[in-house]
N, C-alpha and C. Protein backbone atom coordinates (compact mmCIF):
# COMPACT_ATOMS: atom_id res chain seq x y z
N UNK A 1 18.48 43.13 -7.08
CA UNK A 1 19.34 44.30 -6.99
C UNK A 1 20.40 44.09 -5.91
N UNK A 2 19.86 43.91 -4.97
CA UNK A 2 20.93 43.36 -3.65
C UNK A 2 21.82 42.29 -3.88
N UNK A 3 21.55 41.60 -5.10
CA UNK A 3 22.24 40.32 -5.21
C UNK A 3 23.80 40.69 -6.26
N UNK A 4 22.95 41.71 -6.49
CA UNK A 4 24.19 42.39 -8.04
C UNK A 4 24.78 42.99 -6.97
N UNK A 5 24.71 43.47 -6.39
CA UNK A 5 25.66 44.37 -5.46
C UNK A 5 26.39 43.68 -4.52
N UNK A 6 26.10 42.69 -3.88
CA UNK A 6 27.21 41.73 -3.33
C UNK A 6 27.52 41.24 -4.20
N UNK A 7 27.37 40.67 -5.46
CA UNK A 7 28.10 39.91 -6.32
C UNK A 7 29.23 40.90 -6.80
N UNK A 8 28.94 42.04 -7.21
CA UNK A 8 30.17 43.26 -7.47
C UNK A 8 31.02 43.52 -6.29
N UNK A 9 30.67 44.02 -5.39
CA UNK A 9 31.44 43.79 -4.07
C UNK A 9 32.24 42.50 -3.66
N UNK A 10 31.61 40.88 -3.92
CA UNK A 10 32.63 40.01 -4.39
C UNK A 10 33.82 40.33 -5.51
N UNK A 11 33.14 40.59 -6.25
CA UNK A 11 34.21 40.81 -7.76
C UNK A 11 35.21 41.70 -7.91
N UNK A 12 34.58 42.77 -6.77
CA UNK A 12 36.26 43.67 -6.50
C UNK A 12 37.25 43.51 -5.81
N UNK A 13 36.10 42.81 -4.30
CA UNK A 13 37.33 42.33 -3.70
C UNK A 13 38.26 41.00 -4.18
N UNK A 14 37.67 39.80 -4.81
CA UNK A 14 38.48 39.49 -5.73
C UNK A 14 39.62 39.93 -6.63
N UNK A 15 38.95 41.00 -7.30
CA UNK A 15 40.35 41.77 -8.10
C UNK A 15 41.36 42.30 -6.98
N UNK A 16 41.16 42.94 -5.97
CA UNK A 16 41.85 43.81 -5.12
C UNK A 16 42.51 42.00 -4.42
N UNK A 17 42.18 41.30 -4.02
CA UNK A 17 43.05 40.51 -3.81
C UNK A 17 43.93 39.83 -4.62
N UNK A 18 43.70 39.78 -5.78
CA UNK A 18 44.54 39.42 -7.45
C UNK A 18 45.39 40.60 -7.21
N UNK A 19 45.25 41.59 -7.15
CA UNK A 19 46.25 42.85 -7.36
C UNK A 19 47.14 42.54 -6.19
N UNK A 20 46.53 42.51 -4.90
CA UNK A 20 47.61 42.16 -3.87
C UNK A 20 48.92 41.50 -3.98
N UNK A 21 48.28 40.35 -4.95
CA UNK A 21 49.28 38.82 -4.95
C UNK A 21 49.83 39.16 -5.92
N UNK A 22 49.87 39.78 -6.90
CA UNK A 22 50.82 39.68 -7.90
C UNK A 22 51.47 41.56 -7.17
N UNK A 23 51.43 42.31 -6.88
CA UNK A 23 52.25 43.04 -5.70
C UNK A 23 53.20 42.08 -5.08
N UNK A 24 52.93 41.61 -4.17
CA UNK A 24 53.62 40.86 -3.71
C UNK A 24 54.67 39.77 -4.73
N UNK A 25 54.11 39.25 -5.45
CA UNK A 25 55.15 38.42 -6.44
C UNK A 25 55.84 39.59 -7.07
N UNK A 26 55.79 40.85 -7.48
CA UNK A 26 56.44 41.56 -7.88
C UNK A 26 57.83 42.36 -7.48
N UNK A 27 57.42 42.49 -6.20
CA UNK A 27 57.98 42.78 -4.91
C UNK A 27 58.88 41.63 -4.63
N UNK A 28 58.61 40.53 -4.68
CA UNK A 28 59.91 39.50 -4.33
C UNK A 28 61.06 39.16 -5.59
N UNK A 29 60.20 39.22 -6.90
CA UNK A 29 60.68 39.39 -8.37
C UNK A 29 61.97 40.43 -7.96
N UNK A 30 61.29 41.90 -7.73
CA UNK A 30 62.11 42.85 -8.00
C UNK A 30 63.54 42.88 -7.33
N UNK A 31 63.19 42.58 -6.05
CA UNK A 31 63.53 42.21 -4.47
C UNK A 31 65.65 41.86 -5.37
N UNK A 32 64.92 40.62 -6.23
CA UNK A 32 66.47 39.93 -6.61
C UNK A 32 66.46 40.33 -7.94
N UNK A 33 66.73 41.72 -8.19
CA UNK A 33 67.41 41.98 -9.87
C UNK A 33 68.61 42.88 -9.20
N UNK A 34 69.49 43.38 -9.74
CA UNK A 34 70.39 44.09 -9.49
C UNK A 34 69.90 45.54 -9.32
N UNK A 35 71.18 46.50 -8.35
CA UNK A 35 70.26 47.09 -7.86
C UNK A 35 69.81 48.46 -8.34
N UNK A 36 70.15 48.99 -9.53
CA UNK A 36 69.55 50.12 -10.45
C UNK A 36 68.56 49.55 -10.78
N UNK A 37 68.05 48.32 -11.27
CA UNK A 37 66.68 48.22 -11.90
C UNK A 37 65.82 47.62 -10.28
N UNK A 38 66.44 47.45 -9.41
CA UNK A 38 65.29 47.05 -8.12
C UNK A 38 65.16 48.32 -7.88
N UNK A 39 65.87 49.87 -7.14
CA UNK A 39 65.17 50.61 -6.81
C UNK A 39 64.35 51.33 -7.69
N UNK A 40 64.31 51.45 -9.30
CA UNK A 40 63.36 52.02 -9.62
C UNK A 40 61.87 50.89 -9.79
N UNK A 41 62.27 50.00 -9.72
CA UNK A 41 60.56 49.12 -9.72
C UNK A 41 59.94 49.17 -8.09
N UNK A 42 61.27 48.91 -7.29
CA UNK A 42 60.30 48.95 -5.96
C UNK A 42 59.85 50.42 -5.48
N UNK A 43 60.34 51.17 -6.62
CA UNK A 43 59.79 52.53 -6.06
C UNK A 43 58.08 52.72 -6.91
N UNK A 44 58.02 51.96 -8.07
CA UNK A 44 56.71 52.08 -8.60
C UNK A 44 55.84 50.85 -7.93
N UNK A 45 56.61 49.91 -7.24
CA UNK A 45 55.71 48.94 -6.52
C UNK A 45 54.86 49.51 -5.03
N UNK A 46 55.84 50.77 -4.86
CA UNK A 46 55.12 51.61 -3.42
C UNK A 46 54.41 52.43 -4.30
N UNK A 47 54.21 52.56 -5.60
CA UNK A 47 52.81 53.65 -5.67
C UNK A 47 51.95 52.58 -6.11
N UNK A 48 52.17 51.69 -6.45
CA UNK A 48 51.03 50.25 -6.73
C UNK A 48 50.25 50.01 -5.50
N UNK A 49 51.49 50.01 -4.78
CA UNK A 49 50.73 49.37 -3.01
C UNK A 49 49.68 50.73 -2.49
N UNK A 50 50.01 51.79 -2.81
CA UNK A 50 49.43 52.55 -2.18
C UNK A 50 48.06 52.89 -2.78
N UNK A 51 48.37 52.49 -3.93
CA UNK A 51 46.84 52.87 -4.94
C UNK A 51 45.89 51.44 -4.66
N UNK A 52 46.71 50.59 -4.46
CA UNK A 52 45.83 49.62 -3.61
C UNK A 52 45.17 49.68 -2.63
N UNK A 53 46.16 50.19 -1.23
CA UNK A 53 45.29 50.45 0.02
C UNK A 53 44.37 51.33 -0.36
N UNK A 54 43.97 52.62 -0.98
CA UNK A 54 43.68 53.54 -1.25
C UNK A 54 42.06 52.77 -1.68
N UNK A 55 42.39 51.75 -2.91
CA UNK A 55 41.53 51.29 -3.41
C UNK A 55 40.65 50.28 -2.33
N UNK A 56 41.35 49.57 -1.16
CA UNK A 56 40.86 48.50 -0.06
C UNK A 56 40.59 49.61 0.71
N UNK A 57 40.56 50.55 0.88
CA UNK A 57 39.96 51.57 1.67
C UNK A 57 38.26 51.87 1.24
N UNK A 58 38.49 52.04 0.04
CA UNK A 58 37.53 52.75 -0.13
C UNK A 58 35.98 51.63 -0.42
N UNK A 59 36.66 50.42 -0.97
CA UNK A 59 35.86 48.99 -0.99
C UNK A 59 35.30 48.72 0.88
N UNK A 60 36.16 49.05 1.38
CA UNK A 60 35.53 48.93 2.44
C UNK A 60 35.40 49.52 3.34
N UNK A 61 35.16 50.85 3.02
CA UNK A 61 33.91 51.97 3.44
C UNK A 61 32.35 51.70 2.88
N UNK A 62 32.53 51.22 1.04
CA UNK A 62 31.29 51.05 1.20
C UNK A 62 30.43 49.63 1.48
N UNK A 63 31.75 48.59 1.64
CA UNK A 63 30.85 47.23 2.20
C UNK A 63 30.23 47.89 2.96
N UNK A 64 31.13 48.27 4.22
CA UNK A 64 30.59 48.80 5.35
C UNK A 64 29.03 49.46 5.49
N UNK A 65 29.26 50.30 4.45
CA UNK A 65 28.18 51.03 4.25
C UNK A 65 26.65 50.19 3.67
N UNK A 66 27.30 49.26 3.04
CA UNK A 66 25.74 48.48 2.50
C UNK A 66 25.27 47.89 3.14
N UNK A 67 26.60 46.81 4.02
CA UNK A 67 26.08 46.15 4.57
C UNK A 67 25.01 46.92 5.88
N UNK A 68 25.11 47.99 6.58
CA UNK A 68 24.30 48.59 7.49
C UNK A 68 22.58 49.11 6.72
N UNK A 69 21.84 48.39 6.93
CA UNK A 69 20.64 48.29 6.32
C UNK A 69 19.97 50.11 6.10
N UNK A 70 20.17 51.10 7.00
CA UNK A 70 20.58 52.29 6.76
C UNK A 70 20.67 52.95 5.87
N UNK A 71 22.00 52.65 5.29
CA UNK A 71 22.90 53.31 4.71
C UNK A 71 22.20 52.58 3.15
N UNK A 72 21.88 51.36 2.89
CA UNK A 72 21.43 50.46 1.91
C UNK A 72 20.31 51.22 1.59
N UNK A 73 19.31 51.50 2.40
CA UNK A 73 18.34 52.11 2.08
C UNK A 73 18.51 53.53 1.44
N UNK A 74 19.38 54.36 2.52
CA UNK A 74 19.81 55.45 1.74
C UNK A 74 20.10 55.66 0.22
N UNK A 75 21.27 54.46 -0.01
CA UNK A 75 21.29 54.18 -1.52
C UNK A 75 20.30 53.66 -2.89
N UNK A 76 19.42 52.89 -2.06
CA UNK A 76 18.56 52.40 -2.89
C UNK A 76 17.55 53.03 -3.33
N UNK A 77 17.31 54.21 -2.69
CA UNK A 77 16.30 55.49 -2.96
C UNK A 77 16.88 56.84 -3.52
N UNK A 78 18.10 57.19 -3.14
CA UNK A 78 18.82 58.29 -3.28
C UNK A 78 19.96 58.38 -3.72
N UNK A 79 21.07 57.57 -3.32
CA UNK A 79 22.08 57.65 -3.97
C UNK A 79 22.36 56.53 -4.85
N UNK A 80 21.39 55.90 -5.64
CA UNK A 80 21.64 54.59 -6.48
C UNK A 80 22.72 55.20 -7.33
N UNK A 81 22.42 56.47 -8.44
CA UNK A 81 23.44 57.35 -9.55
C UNK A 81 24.86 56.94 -8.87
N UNK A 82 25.01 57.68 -7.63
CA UNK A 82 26.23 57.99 -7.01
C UNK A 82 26.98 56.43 -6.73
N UNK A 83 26.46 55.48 -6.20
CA UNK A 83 26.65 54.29 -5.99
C UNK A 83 27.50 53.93 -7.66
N UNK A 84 26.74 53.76 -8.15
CA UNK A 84 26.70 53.34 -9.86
C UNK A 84 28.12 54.03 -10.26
N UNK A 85 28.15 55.32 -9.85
CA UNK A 85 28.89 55.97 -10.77
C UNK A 85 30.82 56.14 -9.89
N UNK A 86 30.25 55.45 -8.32
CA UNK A 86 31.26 55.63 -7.74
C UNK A 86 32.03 53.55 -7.88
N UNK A 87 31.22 52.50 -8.30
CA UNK A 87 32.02 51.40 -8.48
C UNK A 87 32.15 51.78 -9.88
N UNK A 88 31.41 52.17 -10.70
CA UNK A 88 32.38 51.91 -12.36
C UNK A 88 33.77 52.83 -12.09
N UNK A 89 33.97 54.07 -11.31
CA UNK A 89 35.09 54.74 -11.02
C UNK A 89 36.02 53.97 -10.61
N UNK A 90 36.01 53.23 -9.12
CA UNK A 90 36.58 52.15 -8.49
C UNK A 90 37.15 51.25 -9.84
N UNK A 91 35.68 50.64 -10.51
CA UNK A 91 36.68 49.63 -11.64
C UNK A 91 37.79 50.18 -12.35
N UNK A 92 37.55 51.14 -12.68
CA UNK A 92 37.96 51.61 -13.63
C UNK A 92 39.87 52.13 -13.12
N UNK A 93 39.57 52.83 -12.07
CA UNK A 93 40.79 52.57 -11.12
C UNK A 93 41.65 51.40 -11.05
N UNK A 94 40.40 50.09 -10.51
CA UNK A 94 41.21 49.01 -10.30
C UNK A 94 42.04 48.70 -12.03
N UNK A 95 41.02 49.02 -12.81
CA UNK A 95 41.33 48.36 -14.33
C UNK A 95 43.12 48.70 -14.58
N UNK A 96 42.96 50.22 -14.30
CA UNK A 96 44.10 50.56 -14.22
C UNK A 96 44.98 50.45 -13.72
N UNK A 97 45.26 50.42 -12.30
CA UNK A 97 46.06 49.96 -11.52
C UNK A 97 46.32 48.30 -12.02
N UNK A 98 45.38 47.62 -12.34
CA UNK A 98 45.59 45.84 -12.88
C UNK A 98 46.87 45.95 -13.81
N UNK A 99 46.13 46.98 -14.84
CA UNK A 99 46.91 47.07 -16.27
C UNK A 99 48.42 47.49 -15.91
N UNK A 100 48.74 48.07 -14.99
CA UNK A 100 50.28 49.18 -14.64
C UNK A 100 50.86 48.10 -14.32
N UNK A 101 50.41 46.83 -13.49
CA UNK A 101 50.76 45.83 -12.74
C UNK A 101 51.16 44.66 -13.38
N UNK A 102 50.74 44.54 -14.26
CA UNK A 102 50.75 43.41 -15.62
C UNK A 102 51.50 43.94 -16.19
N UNK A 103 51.85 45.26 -16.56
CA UNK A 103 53.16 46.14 -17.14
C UNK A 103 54.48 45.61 -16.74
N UNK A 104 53.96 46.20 -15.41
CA UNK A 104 55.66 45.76 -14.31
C UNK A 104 56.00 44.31 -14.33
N UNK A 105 54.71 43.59 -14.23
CA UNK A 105 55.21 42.03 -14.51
C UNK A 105 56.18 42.02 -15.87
N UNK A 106 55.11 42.35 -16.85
CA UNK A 106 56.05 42.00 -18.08
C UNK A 106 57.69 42.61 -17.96
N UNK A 107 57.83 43.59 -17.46
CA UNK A 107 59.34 44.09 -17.34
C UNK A 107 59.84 43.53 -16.84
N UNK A 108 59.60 43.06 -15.21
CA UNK A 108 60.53 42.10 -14.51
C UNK A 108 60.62 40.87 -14.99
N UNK A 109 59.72 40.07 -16.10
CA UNK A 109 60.36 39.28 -16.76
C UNK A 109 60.88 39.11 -17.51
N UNK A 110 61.12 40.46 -18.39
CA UNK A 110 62.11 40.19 -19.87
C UNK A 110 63.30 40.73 -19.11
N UNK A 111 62.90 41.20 -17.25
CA UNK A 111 64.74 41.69 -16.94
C UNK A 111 64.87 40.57 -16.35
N UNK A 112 64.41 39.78 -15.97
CA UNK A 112 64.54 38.21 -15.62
C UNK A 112 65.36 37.50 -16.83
N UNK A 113 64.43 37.53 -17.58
CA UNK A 113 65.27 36.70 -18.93
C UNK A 113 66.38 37.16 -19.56
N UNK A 114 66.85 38.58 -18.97
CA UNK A 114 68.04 39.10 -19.65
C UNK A 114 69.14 38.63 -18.61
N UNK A 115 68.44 39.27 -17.30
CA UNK A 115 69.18 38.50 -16.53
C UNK A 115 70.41 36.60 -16.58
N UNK A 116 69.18 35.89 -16.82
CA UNK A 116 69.37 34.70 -17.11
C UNK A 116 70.53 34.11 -18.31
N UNK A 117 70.01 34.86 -19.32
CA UNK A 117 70.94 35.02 -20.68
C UNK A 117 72.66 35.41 -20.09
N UNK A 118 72.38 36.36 -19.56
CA UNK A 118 73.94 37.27 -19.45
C UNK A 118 74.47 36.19 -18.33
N UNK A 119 73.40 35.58 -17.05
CA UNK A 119 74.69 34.63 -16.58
C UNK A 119 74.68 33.23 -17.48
N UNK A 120 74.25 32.46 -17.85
CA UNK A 120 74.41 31.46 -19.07
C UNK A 120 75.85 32.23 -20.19
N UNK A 121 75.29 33.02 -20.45
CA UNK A 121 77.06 33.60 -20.84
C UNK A 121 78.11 33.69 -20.36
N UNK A 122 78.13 34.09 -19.16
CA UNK A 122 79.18 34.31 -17.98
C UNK A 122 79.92 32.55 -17.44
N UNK A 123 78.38 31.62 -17.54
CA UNK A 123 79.43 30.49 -17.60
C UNK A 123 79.87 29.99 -18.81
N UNK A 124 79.44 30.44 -19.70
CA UNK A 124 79.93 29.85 -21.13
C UNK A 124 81.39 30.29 -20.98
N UNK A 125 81.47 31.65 -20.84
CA UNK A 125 83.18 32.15 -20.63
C UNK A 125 83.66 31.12 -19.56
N UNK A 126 83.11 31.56 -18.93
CA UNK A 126 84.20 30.98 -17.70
C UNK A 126 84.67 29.64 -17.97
N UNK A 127 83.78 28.58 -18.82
CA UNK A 127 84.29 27.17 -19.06
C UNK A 127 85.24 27.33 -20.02
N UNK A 128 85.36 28.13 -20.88
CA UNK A 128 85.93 28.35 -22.40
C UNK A 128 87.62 28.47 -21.35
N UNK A 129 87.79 29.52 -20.66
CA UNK A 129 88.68 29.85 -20.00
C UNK A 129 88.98 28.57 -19.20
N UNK A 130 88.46 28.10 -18.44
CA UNK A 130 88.89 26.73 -17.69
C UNK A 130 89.97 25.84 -18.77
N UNK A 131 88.77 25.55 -19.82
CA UNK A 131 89.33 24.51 -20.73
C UNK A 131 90.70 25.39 -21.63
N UNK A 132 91.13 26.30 -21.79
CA UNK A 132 92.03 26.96 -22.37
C UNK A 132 93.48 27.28 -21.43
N UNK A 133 92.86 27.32 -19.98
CA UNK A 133 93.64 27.05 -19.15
C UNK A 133 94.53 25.84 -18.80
N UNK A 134 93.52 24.67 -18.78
CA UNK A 134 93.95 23.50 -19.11
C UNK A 134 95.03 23.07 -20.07
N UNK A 135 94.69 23.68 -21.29
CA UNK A 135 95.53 23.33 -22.08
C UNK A 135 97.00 23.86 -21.95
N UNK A 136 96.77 25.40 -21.88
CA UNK A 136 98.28 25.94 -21.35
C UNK A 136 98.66 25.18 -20.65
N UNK A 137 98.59 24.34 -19.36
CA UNK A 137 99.13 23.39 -18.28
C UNK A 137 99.68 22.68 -18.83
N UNK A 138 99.11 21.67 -20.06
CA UNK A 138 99.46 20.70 -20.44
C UNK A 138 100.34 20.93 -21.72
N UNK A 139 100.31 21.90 -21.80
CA UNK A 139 101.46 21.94 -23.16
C UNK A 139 102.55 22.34 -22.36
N UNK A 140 102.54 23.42 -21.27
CA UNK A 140 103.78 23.86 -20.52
C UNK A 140 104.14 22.25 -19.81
N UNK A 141 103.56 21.27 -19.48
CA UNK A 141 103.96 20.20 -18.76
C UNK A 141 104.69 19.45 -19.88
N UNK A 142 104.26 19.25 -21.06
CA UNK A 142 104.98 18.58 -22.55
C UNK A 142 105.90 19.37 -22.63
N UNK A 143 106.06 20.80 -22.59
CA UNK A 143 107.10 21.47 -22.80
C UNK A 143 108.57 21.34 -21.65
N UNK A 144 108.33 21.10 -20.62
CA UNK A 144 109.14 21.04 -19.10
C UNK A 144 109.66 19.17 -19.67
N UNK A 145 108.68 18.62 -20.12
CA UNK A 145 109.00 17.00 -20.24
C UNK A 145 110.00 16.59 -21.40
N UNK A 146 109.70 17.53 -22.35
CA UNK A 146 110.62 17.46 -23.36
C UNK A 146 111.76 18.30 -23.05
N UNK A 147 111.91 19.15 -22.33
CA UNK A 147 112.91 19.85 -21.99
C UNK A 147 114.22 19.35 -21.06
N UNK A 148 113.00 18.11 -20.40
CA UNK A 148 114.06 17.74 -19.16
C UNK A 148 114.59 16.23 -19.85
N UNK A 149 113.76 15.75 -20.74
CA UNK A 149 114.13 14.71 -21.45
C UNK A 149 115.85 15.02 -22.37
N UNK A 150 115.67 16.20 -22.71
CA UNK A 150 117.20 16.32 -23.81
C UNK A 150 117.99 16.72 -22.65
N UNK A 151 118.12 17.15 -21.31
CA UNK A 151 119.54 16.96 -20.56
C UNK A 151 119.70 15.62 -19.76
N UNK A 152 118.46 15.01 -19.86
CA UNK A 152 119.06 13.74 -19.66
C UNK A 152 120.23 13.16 -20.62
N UNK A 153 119.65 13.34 -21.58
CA UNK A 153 120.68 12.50 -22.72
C UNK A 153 121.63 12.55 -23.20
């Protein structure tokens, strides 16, 4: 029984550190999109962060709590239900908060990839224009050459 319960207590804080890191990659993602689509993601990345601490709060109130042989006992006689019914809550939290997070990923990458697209376009123009530029030069230079060629003659 003790062994399932640090092994779950591993497994959340695992997730809660998975949630951290991709926070953070999200947060630097968002950090560089332009800036109508950064303030509304970094404004859902501060209710991510906060449902996180919220969630590392409460993971470790009850390490805290198990680990004090006490409080373990308390649970193991009396509040096992409450225990039980307060990590499937927690998961179920984290599940959610995971899922919102994997959301926002997916957005900041198809605004990544739109991103990407629209400047790959922007140099496509811009070369089209270079090389069209070019040419005006060189026809106005044939044009000035042939021009200056017939008062020579």
């Amino acid at each position: 029984m003790r062994k399932q319960k640090r092994q779950k207590f591993s497994e959340i804080k695992a997730g809660l550190d998975d949630a951290e890191s991709l926070i953070r990659k999200m947060d630097l993602e968002a950090r560089s999109l332009q800036p109508n689509v950064k303030a509304v993601l970094l404004a859902k990345l501060r209710e991510y962060k906060s449902d996180l601490n919220n969630l590392k709060s409460e993971h470790k109130r009850l390490a805290s709590a198990n680990s004090n042989q006490a409080a373990r006992d308390d649970l193991l006689e009396s509040g096992m239900a409450y225990a039980m019914s307060v990590s499937a809550n927690q998961r179920g939290r984290l599940m959610m908060s995971t899922e919102r997070l994997n959301e926002s990923s997916d957005r900041i990458k198809e605004s990544r990839r739109t991103m990407l697209e629209t400047e790959e376009l922007g140099v496509s123009i811009l070369q089209d224009l270079h090389q069209q530029r070019q040419s005006l030069l060189h026809a106005n230079d044939t044009r000035l050459m042939r021009k200056g060629g017939r008062k020579n003659k």
